[in-house]
C-alpha atoms as a PDB file:
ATOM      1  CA  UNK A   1     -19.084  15.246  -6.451  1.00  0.00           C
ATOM      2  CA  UNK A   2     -20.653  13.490  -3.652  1.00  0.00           C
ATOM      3  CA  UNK A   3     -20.386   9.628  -2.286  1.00  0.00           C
ATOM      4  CA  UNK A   4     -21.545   8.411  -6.024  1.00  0.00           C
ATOM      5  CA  UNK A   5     -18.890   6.135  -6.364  1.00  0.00           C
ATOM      6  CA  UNK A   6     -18.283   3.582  -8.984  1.00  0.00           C
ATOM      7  CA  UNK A   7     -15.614   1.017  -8.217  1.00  0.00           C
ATOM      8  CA  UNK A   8     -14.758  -1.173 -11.084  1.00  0.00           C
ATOM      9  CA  UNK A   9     -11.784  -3.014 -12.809  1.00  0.00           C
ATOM     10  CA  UNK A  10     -10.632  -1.631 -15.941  1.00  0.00           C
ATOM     11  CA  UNK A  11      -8.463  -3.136 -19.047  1.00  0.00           C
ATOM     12  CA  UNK A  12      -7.162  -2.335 -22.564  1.00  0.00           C
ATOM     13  CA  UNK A  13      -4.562   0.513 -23.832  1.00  0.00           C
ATOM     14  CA  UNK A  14      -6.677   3.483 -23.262  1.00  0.00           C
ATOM     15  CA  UNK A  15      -7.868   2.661 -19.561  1.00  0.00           C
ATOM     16  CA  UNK A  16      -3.829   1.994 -19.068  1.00  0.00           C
ATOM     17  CA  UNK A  17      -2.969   5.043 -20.655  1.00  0.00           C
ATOM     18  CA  UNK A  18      -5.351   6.922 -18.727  1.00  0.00           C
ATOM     19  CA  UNK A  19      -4.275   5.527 -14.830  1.00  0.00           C
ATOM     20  CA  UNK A  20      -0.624   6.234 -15.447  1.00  0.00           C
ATOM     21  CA  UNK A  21      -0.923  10.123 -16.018  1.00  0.00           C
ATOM     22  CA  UNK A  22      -3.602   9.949 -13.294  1.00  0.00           C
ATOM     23  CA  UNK A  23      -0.709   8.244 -10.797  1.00  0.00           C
ATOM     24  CA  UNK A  24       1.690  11.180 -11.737  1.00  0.00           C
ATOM     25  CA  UNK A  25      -0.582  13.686 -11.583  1.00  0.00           C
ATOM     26  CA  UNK A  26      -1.789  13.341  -7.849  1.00  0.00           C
ATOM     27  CA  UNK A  27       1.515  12.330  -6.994  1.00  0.00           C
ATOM     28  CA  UNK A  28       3.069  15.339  -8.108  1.00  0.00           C
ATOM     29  CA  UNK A  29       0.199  17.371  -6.536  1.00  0.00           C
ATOM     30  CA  UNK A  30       1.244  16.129  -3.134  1.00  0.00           C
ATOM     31  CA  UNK A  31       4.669  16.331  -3.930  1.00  0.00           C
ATOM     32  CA  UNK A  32       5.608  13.192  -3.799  1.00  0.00           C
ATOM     33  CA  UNK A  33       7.981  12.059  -6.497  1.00  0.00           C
ATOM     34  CA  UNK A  34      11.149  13.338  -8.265  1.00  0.00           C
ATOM     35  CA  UNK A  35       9.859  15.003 -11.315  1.00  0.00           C
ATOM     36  CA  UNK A  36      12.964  14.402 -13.357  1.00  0.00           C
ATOM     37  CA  UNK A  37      12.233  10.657 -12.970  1.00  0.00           C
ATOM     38  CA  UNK A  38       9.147  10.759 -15.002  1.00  0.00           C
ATOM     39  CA  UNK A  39       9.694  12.609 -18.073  1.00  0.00           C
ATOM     40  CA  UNK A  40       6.566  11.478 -19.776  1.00  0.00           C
ATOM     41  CA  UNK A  41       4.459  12.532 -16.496  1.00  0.00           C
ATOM     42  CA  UNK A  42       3.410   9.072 -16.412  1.00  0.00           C
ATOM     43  CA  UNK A  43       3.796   5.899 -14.197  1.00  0.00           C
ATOM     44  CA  UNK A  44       2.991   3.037 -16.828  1.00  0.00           C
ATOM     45  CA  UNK A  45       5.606  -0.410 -15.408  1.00  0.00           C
ATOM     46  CA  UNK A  46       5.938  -3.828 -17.245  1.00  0.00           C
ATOM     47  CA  UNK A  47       3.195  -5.262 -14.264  1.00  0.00           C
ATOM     48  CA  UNK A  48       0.471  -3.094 -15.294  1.00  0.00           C
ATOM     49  CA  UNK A  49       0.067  -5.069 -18.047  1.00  0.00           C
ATOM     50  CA  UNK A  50      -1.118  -8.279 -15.692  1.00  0.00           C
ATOM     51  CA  UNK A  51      -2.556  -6.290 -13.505  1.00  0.00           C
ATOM     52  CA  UNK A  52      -6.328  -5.800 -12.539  1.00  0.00           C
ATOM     53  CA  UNK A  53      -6.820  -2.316 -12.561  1.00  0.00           C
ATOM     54  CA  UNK A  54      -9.243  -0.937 -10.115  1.00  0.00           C
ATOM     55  CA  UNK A  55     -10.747   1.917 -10.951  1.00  0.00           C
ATOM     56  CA  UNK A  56     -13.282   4.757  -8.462  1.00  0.00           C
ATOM     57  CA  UNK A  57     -15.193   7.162 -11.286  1.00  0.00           C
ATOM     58  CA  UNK A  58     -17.426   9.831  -9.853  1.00  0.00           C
ATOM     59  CA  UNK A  59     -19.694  11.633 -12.784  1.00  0.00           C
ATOM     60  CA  UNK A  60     -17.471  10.312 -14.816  1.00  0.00           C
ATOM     61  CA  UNK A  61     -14.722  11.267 -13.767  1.00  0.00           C
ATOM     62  CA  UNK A  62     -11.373   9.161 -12.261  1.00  0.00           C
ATOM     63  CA  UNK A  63     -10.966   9.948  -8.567  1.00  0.00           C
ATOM     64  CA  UNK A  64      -9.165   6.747  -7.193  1.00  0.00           C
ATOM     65  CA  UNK A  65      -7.242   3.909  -8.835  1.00  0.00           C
ATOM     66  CA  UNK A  66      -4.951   0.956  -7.567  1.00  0.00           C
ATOM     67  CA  UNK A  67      -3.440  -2.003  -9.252  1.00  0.00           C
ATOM     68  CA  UNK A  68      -3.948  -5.854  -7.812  1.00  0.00           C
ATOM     69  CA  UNK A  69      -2.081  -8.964  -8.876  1.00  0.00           C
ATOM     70  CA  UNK A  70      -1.649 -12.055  -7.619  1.00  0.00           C
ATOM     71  CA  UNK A  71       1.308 -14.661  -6.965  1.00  0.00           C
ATOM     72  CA  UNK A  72       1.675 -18.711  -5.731  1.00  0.00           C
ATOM     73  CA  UNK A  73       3.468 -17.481  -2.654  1.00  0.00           C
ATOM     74  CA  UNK A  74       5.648 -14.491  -1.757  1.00  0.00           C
ATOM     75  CA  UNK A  75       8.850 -14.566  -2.828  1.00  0.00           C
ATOM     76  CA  UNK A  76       7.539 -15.193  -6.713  1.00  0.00           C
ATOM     77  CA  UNK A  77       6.188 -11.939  -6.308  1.00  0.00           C
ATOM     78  CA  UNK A  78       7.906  -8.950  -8.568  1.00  0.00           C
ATOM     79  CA  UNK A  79       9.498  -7.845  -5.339  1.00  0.00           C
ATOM     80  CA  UNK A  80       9.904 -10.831  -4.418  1.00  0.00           C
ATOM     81  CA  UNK A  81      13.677 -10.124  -3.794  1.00  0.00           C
ATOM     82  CA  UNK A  82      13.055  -7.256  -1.503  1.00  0.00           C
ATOM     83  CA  UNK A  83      10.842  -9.430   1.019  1.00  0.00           C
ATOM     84  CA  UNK A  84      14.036 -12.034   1.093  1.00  0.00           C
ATOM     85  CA  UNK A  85      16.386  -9.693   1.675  1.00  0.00           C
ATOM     86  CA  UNK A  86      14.307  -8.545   4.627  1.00  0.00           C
ATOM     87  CA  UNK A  87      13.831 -12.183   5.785  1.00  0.00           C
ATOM     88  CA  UNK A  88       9.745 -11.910   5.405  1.00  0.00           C
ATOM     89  CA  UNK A  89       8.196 -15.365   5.392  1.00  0.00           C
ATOM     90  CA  UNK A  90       4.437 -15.973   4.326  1.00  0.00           C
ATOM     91  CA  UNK A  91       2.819 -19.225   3.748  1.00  0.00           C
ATOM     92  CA  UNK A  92       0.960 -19.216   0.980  1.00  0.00           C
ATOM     93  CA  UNK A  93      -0.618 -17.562  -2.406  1.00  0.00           C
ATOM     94  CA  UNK A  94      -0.254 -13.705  -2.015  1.00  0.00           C
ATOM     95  CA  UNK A  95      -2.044 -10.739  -3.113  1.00  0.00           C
ATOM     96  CA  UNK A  96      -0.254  -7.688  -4.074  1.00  0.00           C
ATOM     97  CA  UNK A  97      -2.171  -4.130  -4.072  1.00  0.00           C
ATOM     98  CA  UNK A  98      -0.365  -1.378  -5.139  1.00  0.00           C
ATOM     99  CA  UNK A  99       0.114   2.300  -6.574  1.00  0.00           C
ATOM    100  CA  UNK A 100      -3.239   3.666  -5.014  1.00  0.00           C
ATOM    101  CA  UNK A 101      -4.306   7.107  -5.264  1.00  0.00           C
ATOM    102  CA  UNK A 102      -6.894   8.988  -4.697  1.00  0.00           C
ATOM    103  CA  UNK A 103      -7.476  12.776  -6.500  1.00  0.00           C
ATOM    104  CA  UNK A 104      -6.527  14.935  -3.652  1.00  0.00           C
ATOM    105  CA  UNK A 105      -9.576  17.240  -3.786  1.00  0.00           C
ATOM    106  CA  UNK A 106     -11.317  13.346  -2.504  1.00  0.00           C
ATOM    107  CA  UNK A 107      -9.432  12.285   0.001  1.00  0.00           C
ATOM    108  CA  UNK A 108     -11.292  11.441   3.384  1.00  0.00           C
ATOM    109  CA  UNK A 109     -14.189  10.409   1.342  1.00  0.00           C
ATOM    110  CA  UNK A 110     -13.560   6.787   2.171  1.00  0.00           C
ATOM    111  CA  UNK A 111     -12.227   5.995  -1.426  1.00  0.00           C
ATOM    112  CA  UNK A 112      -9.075   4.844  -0.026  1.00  0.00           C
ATOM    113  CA  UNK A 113     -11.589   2.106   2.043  1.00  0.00           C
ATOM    114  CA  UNK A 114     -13.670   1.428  -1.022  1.00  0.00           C
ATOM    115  CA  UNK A 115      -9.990   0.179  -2.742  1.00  0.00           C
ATOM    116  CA  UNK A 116      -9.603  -1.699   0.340  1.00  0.00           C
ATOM    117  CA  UNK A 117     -12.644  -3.686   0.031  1.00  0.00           C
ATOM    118  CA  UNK A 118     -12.318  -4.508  -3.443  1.00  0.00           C
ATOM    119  CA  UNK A 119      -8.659  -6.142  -3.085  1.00  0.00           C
ATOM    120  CA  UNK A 120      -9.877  -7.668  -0.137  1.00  0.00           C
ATOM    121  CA  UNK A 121     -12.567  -9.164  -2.479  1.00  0.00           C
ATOM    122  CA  UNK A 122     -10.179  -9.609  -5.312  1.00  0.00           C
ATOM    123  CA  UNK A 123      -7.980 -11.804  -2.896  1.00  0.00           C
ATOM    124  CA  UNK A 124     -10.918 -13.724  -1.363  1.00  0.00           C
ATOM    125  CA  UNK A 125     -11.917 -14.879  -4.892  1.00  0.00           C
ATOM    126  CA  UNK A 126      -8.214 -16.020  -6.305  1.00  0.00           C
ATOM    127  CA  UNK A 127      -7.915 -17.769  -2.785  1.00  0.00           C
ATOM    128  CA  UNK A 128      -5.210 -15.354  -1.039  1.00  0.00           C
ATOM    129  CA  UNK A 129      -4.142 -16.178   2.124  1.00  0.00           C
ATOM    130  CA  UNK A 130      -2.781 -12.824   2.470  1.00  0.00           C
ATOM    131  CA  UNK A 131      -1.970  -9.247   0.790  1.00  0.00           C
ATOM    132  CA  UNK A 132       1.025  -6.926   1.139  1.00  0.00           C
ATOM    133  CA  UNK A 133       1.325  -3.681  -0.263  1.00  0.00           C
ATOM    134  CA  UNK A 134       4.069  -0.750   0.569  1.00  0.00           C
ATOM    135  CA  UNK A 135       2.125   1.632   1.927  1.00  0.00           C
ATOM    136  CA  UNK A 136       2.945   5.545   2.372  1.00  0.00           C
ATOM    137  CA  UNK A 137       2.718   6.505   6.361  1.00  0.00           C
ATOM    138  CA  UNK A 138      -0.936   8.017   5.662  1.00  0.00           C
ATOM    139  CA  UNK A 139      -2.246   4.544   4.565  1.00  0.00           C
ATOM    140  CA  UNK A 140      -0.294   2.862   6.564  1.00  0.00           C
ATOM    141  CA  UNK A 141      -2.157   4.370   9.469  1.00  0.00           C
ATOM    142  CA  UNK A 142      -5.395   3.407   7.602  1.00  0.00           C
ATOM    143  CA  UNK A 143      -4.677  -0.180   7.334  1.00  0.00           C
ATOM    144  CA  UNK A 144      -3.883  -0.472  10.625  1.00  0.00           C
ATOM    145  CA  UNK A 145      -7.107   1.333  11.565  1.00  0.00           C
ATOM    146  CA  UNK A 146      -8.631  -1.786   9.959  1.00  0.00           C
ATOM    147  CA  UNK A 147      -6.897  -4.209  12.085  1.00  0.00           C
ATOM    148  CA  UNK A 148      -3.738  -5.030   9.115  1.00  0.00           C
ATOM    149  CA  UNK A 149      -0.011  -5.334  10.851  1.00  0.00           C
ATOM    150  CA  UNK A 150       3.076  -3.991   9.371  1.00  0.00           C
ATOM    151  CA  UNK A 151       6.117  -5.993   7.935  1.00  0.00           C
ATOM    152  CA  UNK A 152       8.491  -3.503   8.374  1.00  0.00           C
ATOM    153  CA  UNK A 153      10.257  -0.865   6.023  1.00  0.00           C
ATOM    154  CA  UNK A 154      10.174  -1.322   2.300  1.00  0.00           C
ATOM    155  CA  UNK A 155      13.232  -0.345   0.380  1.00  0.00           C
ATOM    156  CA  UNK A 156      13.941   3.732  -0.013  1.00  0.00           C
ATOM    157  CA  UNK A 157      12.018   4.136  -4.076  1.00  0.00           C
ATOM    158  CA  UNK A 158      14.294   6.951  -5.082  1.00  0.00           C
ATOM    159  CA  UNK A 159      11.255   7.996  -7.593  1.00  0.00           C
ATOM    160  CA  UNK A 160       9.609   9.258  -4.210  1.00  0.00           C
ATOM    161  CA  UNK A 161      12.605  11.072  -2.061  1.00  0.00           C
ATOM    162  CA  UNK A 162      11.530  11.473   1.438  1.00  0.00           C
ATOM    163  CA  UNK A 163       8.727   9.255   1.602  1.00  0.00           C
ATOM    164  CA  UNK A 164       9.333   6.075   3.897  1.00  0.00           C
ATOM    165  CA  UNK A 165       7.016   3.251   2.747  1.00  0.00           C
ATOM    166  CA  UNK A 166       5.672   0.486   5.061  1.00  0.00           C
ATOM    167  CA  UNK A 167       5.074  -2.899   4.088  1.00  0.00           C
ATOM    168  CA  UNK A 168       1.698  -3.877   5.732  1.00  0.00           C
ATOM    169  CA  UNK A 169      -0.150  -7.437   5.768  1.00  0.00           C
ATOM    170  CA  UNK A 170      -3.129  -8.359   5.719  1.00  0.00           C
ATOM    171  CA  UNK A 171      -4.289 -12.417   6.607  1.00  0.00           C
ATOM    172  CA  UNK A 172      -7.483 -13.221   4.210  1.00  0.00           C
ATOM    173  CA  UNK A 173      -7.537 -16.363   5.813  1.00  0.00           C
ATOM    174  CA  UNK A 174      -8.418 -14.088   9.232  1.00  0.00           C
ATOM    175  CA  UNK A 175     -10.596 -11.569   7.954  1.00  0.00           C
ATOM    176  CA  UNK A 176     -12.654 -14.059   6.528  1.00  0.00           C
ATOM    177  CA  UNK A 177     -13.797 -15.678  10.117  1.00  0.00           C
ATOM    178  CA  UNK A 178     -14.546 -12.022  10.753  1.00  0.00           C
END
């Protein structure tokens, strides 16, 4: 499998079905998560269901997915209590990526980037004036390769001992003058 990449944005049961045993899967191949906290080696929550789905296929094959929503401002957001507590304040309608992953035998095949663009395009066209998502370290240090700023330390996710996620902004508003 080479760069013939298909980005897209998936619906319905099946496709639904399909991204939450792909989440656990490469999470549990890089060790990520407390097994015992998924016992039907799935990641399927309540917000998939008004989520877009965005989907990477290669021959047909999944390779890299993320989830986008969007919300009137920040704190309306579904962790919308977690950016109060930590006394984040952003004007405006908000974007929220999340849950990205890419197979591991594709990483550093720009997939990652390709999910990028899309929610950037995603936010553009619901009129975002910014996007957060809680980023591992690893794509934290992507985003800010691409000129995003952090918001600080998102709660510890218990489902994912060790890992310390990153909240990390992006301004729309600013990467559209670009």
């Amino acid at each position: 499998m080479s760069g013939n990449f298909i980005v897209s944005n998936v619906s319905g049961a099946e496709w639904l079905e399909k991204i939450a045993q792909f989440r656990f899967e490469v999470w549990k191949a890089n060790n990520m998560i407390d097994l015992a906290l998924f016992p039907e080696q799935k990641c399927l929550e309540e917000i998939d269901h008004e989520a877009i789905q965005i989907v990477i296929e290669s021959n047909g094959q999944l390779v890299a997915a993320s989830r986008y929503i969007s919300y009137p401002d920040l704190y309306s957001t579904h962790h919308g209590d977690y950016y109060k507590q930590a006394s984040v304040v952003l004007e405006g309608r908000v974007g929220i990526p999340e849950h990205t992953v890419v197979r591991p035998d594709m990483v550093r095949k720009g997939l990652h980037n390709l999910i990028v663009d899309e929610v950037f395009r995603l936010a553009k066209e619901v009129g975002a004036t910014y996007t957060v998502s809680e980023c591992t370290p690893a794509a934290a240090r992507l985003l800010r390769k691409r000129g995003r700023k952090s918001l600080g330390m998102a709660p510890l996710d218990p489902r994912f001992p060790g890992i310390e996620f990153e909240w990390m902004v992006s301004d729309v508003t600013e990467l559209n003058r670009k």
